[in-house]
Protein backbone atom coordinates (compact mmCIF):
# COMPACT_ATOMS: atom_id res chain seq x y z
CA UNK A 1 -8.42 -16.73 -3.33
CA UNK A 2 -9.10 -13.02 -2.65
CA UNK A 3 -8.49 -12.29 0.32
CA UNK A 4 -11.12 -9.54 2.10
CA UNK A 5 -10.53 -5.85 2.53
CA UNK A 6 -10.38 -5.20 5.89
CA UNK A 7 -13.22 -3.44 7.98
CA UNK A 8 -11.66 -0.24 8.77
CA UNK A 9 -10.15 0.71 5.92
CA UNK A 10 -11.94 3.70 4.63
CA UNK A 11 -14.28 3.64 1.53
CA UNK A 12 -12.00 5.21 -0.93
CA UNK A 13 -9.19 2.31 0.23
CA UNK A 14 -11.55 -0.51 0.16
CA UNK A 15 -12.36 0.28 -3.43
CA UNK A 16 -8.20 0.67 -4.13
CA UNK A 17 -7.92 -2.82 -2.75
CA UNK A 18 -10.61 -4.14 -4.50
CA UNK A 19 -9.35 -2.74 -7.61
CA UNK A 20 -5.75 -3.97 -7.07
CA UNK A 21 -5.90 -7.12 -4.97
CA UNK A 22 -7.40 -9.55 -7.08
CA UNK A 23 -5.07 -8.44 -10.13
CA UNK A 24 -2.05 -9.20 -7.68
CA UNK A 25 -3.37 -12.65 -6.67
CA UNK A 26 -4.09 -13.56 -10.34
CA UNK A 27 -0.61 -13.05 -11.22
CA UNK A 28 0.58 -14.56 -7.91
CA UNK A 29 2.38 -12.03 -6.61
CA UNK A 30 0.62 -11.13 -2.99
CA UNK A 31 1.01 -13.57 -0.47
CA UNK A 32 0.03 -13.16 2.82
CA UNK A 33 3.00 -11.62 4.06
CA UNK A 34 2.48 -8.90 1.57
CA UNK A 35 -0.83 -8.25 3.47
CA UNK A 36 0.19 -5.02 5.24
CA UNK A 37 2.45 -3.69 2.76
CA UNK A 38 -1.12 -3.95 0.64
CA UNK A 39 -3.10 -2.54 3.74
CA UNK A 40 -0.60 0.55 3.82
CA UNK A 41 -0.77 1.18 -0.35
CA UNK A 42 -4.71 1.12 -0.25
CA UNK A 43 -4.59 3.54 2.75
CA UNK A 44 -2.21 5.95 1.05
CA UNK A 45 -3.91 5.60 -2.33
CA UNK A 46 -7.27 6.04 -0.81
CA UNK A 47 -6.53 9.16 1.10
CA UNK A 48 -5.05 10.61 -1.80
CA UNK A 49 -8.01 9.83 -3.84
CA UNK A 50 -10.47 11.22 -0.57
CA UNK A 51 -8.32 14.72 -0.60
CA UNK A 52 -8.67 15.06 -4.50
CA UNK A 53 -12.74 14.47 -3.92
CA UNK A 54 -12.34 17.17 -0.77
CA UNK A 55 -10.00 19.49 -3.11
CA UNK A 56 -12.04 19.84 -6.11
CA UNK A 57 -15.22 20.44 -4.43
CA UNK A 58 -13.53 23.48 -2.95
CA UNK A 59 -13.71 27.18 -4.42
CA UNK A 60 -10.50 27.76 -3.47
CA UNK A 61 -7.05 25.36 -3.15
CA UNK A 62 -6.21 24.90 -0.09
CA UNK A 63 -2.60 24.71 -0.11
CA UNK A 64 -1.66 22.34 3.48
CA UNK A 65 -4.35 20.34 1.79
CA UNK A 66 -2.67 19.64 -1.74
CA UNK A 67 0.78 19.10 0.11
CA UNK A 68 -0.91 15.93 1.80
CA UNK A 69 -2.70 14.94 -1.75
CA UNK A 70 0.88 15.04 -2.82
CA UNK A 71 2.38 13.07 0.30
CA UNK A 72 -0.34 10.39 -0.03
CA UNK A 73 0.03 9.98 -4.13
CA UNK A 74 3.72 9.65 -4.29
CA UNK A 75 4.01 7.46 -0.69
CA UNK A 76 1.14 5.24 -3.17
CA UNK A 77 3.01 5.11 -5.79
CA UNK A 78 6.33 4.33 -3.97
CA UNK A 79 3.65 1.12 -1.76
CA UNK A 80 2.47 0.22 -5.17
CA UNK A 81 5.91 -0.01 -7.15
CA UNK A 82 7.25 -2.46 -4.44
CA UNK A 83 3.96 -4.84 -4.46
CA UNK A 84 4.42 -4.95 -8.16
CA UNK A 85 1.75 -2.22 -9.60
CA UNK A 86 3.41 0.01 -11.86
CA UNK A 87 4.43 -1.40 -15.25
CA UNK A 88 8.08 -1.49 -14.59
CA UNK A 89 7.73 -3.86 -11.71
CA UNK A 90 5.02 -5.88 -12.67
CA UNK A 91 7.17 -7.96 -14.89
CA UNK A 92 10.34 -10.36 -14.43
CA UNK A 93 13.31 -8.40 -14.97
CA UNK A 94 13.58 -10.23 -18.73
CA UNK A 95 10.49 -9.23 -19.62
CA UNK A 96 10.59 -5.57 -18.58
CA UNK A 97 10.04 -4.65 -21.91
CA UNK A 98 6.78 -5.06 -22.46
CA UNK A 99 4.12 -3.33 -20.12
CA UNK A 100 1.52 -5.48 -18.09
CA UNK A 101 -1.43 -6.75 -19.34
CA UNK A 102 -3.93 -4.45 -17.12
CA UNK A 103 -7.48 -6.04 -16.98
């Protein structure tokens, strides 16, 4: 079962989580101790995602701006890698060969 996105999680998380969640369930990889690591990935993912928006509706960079984007995106990535999101991790160690199936 999929397990809810919580209430306060911004917009841009709650659609990260309900993008990622159910993928990770299906494959039986999030339990429910897993549940905050999850919480923390869809916050970092999300904000990075919310800055972008902010950013390219901007004339002009705005520099203390795209160092956060940056913080946010690669503290995702890291969240994501450990819960088993990138294509490297998503497999068993034998089969790290082959990329996930993505759906």
């Amino acid at each position: 079962m999929v397990p809810p996105a919580p209430a306060w999680l911004s917009r841009w998380a709650k659609a990260e989580w309900k993008r990622a969640v159910p993928e990770l369930v299906q494959r039986g990889i999030l339990t429910r101790a897993d549940l905050g690591a999850m919480e923390s990935y869809c916050v970092a993912a999300g904000s990075a995602r919310q800055i972008t928006e902010a950013m390219a509706a901007m004339l002009l960079p705005d520099l203390k701006m795209g160092g956060l984007q940056i913080r946010y995106a690669t503290l995702a990535r890291q969240l994501g890698a450990e819960l088993g999101l990138s294509p490297v991790t998503c497999q068993p160690i034998e089969d790290r060969g082959r990329l996930c199936r993505r759906g």
